[in-house]
Protein backbone atom coordinates (compact mmCIF):
# COMPACT_ATOMS: atom_id res chain seq x y z
CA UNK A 1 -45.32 3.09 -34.06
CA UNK A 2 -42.61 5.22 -32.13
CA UNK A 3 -45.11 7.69 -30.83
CA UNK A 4 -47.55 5.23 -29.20
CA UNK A 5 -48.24 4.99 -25.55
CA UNK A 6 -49.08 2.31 -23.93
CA UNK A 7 -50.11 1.49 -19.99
CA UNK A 8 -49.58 -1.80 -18.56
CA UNK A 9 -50.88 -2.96 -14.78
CA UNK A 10 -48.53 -5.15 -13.72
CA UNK A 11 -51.20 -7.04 -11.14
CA UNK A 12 -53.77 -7.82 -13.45
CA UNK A 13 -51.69 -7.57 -16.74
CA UNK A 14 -53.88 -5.63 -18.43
CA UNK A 15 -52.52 -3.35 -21.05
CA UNK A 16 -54.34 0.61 -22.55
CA UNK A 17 -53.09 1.66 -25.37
CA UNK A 18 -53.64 5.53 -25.11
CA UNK A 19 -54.77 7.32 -27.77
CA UNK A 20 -57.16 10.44 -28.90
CA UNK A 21 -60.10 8.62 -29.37
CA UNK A 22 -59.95 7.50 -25.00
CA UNK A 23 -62.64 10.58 -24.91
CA UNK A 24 -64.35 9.94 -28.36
CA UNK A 25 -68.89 8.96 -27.98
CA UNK A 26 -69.62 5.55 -28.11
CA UNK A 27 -73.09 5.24 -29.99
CA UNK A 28 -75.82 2.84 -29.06
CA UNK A 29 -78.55 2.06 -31.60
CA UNK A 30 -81.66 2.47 -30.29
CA UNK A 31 -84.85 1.57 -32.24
CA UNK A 32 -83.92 3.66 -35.06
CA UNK A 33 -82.50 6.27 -32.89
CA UNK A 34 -78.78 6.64 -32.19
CA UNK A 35 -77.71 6.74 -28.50
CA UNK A 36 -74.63 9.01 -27.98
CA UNK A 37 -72.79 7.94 -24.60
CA UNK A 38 -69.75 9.85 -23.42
CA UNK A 39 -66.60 7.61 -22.10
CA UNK A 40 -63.05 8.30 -20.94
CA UNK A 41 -61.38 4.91 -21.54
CA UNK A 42 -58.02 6.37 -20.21
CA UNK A 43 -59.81 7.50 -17.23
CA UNK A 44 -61.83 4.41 -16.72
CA UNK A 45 -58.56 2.24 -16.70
CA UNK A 46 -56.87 4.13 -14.29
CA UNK A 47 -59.71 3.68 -11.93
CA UNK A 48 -59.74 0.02 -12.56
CA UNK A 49 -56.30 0.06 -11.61
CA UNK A 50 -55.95 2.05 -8.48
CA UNK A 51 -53.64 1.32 -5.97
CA UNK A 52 -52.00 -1.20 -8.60
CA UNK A 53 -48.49 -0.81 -10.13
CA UNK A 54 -48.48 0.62 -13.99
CA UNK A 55 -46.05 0.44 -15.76
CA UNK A 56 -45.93 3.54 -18.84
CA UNK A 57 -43.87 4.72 -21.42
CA UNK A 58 -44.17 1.13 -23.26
CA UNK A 59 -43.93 0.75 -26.94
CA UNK A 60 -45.34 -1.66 -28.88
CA UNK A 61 -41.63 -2.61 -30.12
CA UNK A 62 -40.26 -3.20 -26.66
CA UNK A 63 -37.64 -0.35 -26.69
CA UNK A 64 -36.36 0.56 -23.25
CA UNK A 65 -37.08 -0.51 -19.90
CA UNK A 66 -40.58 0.82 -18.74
CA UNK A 67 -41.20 3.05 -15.96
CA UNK A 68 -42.95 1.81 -13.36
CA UNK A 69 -45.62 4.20 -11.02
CA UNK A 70 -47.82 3.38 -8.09
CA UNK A 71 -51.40 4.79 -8.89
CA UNK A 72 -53.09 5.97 -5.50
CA UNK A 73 -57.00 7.14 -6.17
């Protein structure tokens, strides 16, 4: 668990854990079709977030103090 990251907006205390898979298809089923959609969940939260404070560098194990940043888009 040491090498996750985690993101956590400190207005809306919503938390991202960032991973690989933030830029990984989603697919839709259509009829009998599949519907490939491309995302960018890491992106997606940070424009959620804009303007709001983040905190980064958590861990899931609560090691440290996190860092805090101010996101301006």
């Amino acid at each position: 668990m040491g090498s996750e990251k985690f993101l956590r907006c400190s207005v809306c205390d919503a938390i991202h854990h960032v991973s690989p898979f933030d830029k990984a298809p989603a697919y839709t089923l259509v009829g009998i079709e599949l519907e490939e959609r491309a995302t960018d969940d890491w992106r997606l939260f940070m424009k959620q977030h804009a303007g709001h404070r983040l905190e980064h560098d958590c861990s899931s194990v609560g090691s440290g103090r996190p860092r805090i940043i101010l996101v301006l888009w």
